[in-house]
C-alpha atoms as a PDB file:
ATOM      1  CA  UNK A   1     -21.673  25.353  23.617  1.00  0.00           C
ATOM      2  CA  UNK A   2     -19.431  22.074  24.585  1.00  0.00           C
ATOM      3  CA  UNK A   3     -21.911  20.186  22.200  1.00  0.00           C
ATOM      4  CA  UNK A   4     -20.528  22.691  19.309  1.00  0.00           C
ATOM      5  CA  UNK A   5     -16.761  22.461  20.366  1.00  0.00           C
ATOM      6  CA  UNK A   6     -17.074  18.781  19.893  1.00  0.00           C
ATOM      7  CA  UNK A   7     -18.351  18.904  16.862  1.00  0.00           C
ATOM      8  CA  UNK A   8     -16.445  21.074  15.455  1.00  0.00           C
ATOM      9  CA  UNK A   9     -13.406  18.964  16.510  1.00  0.00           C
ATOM     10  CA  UNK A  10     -14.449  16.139  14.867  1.00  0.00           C
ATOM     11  CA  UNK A  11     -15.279  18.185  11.837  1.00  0.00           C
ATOM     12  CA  UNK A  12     -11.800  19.204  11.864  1.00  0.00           C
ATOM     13  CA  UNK A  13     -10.051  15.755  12.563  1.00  0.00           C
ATOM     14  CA  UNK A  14     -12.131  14.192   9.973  1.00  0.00           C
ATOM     15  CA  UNK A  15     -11.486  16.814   7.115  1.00  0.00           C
ATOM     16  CA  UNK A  16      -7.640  16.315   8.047  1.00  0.00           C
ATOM     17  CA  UNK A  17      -7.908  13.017   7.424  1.00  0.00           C
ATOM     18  CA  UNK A  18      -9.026  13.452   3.976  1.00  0.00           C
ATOM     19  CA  UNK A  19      -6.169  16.055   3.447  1.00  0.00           C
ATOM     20  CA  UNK A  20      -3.282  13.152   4.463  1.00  0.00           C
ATOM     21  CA  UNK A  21      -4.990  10.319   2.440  1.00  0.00           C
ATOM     22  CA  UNK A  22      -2.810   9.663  -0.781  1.00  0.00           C
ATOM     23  CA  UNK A  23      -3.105   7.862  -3.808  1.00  0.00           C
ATOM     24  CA  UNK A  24      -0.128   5.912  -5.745  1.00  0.00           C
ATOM     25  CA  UNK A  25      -0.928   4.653  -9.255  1.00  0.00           C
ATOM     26  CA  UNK A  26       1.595   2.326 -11.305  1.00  0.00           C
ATOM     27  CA  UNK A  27       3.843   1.227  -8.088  1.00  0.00           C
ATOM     28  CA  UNK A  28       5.316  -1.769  -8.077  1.00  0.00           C
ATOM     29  CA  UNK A  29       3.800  -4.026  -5.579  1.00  0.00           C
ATOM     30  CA  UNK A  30       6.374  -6.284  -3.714  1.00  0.00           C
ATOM     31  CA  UNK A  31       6.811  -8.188  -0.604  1.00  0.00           C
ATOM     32  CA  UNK A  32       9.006  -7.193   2.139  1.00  0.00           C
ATOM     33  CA  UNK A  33      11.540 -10.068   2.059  1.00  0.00           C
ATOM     34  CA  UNK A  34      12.125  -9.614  -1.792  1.00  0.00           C
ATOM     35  CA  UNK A  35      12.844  -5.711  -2.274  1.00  0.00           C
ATOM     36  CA  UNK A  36      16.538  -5.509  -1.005  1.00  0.00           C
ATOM     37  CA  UNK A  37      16.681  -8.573  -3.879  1.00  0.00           C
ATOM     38  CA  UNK A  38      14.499  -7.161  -6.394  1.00  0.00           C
ATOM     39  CA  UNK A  39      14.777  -3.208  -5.930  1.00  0.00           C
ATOM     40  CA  UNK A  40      17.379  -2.283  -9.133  1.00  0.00           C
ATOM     41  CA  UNK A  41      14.100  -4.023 -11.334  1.00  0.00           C
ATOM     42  CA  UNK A  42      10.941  -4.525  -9.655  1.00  0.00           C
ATOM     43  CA  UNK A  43       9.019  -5.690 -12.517  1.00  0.00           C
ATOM     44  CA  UNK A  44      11.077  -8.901 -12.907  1.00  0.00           C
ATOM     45  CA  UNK A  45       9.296 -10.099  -9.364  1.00  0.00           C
ATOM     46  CA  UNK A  46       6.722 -12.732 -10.025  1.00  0.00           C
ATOM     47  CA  UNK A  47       3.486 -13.086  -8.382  1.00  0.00           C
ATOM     48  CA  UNK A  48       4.661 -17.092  -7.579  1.00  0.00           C
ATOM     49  CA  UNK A  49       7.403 -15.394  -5.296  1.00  0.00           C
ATOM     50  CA  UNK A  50       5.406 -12.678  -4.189  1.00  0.00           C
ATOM     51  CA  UNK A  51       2.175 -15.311  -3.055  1.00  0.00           C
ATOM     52  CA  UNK A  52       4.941 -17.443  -1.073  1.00  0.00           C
ATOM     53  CA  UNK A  53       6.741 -14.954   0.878  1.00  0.00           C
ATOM     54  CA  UNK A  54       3.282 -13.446   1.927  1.00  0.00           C
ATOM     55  CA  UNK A  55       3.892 -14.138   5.769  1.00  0.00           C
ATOM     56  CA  UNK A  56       6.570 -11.049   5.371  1.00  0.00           C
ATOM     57  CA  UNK A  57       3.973  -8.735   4.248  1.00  0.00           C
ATOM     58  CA  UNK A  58       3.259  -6.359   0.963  1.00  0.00           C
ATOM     59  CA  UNK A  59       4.637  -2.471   0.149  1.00  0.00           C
ATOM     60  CA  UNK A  60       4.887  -0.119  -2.945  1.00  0.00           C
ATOM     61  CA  UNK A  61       8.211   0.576  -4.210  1.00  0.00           C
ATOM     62  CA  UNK A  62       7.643   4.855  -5.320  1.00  0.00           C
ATOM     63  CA  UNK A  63       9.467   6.362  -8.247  1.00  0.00           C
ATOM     64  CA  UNK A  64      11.398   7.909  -5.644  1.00  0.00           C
ATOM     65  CA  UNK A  65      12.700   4.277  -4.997  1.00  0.00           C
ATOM     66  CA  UNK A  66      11.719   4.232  -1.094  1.00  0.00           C
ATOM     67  CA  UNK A  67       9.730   1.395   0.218  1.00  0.00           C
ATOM     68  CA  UNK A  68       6.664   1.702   1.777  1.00  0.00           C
ATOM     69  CA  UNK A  69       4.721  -0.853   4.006  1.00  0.00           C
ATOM     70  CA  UNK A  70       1.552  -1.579   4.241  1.00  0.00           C
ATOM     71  CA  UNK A  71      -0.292  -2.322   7.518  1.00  0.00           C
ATOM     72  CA  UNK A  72      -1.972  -5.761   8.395  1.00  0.00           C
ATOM     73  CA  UNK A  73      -5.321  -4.740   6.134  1.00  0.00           C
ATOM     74  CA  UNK A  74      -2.977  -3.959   3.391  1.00  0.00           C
ATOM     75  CA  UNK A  75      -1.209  -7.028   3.245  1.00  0.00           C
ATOM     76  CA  UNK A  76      -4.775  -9.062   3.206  1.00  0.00           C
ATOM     77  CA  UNK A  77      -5.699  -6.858   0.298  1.00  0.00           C
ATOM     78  CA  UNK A  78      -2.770  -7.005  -1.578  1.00  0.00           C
ATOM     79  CA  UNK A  79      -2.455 -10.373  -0.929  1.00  0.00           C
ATOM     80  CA  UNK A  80      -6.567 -11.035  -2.445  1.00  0.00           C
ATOM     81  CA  UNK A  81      -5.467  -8.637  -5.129  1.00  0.00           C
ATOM     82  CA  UNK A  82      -2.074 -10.744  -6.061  1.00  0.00           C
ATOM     83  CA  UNK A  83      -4.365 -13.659  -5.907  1.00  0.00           C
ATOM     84  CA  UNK A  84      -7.098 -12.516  -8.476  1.00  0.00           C
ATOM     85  CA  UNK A  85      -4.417 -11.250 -11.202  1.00  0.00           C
ATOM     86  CA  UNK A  86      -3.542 -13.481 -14.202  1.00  0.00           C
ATOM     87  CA  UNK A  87      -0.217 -11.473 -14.537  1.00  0.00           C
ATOM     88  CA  UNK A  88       2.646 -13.429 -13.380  1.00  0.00           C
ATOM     89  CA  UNK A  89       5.429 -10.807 -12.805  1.00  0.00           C
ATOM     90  CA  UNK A  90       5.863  -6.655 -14.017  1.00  0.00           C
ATOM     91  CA  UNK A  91       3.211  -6.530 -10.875  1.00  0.00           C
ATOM     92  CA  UNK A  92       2.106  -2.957 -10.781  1.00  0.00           C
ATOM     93  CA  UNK A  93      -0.601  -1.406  -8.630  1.00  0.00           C
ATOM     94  CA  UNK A  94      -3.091   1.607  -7.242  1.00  0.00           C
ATOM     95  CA  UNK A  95      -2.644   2.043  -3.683  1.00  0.00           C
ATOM     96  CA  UNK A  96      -4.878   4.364  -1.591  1.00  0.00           C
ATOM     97  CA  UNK A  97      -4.123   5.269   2.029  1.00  0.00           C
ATOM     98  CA  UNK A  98      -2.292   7.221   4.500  1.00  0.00           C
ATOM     99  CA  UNK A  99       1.534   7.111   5.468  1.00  0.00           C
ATOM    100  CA  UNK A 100       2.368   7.767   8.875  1.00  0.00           C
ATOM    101  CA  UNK A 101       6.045   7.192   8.872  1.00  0.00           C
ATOM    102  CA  UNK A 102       7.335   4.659   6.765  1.00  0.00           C
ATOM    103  CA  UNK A 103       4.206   2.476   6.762  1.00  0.00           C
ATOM    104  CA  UNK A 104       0.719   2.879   4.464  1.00  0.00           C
ATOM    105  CA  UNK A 105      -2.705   2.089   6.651  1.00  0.00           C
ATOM    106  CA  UNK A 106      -4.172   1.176   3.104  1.00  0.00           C
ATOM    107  CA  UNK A 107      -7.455   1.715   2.023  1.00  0.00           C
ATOM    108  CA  UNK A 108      -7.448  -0.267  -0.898  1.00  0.00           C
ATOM    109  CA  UNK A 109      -5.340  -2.252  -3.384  1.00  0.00           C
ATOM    110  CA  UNK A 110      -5.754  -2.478  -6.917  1.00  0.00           C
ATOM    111  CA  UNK A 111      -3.871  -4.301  -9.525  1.00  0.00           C
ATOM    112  CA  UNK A 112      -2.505  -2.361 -12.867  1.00  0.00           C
END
């Protein structure tokens, strides 16, 4: 019976997991110590500035206007992804992942 209760439990945790993951298509991607600078018009942030304040970190900017983090996987896959593009600013971008608080433990990172 314990065998059952266990997995049952992890049945459960993992199919809540699923429910809390969240996708966010045409963001703007931007790195933490631009947005205060660059939040009235995202799009004018160019990849050049976003590659060299990397060491800050990567979030999405919503349509809501709030600013979302991403965790230390994130910002290595948004920085690959920055690095890969041939756009140079208007830097939009799919994020998958989960938000616990004000921070996205992103799954992946994709360019617009």
């Amino acid at each position: 019976m314990k065998g059952k209760s266990v997995f049952l439990a992890v049945c459960v945790a993992a199919f809540g997991a699923t429910l809390s993951a969240e996708t966010w298509k045409n963001v703007s991607l931007v790195d933490t110590q631009c947005i205060d600078k660059v939040k009235a018009d995202p799009d004018k942030h160019t990849k050049k500035c976003a590659l060299a304040c990397e060491d800050g970190g990567y979030g999405i900017l919503t349509a809501e206007g709030k600013f979302l983090k991403f965790d230390a996987a994130g910002n290595e896959k948004a920085a690959k992804a920055l690095g890969a593009t041939q756009k140079t600013d208007h830097i939009r971008a799919t994020v998958e992942g989960t938000v616990s608080g004000d921070e996205i433990k992103v799954a992946s990172v994709q360019i617009d």
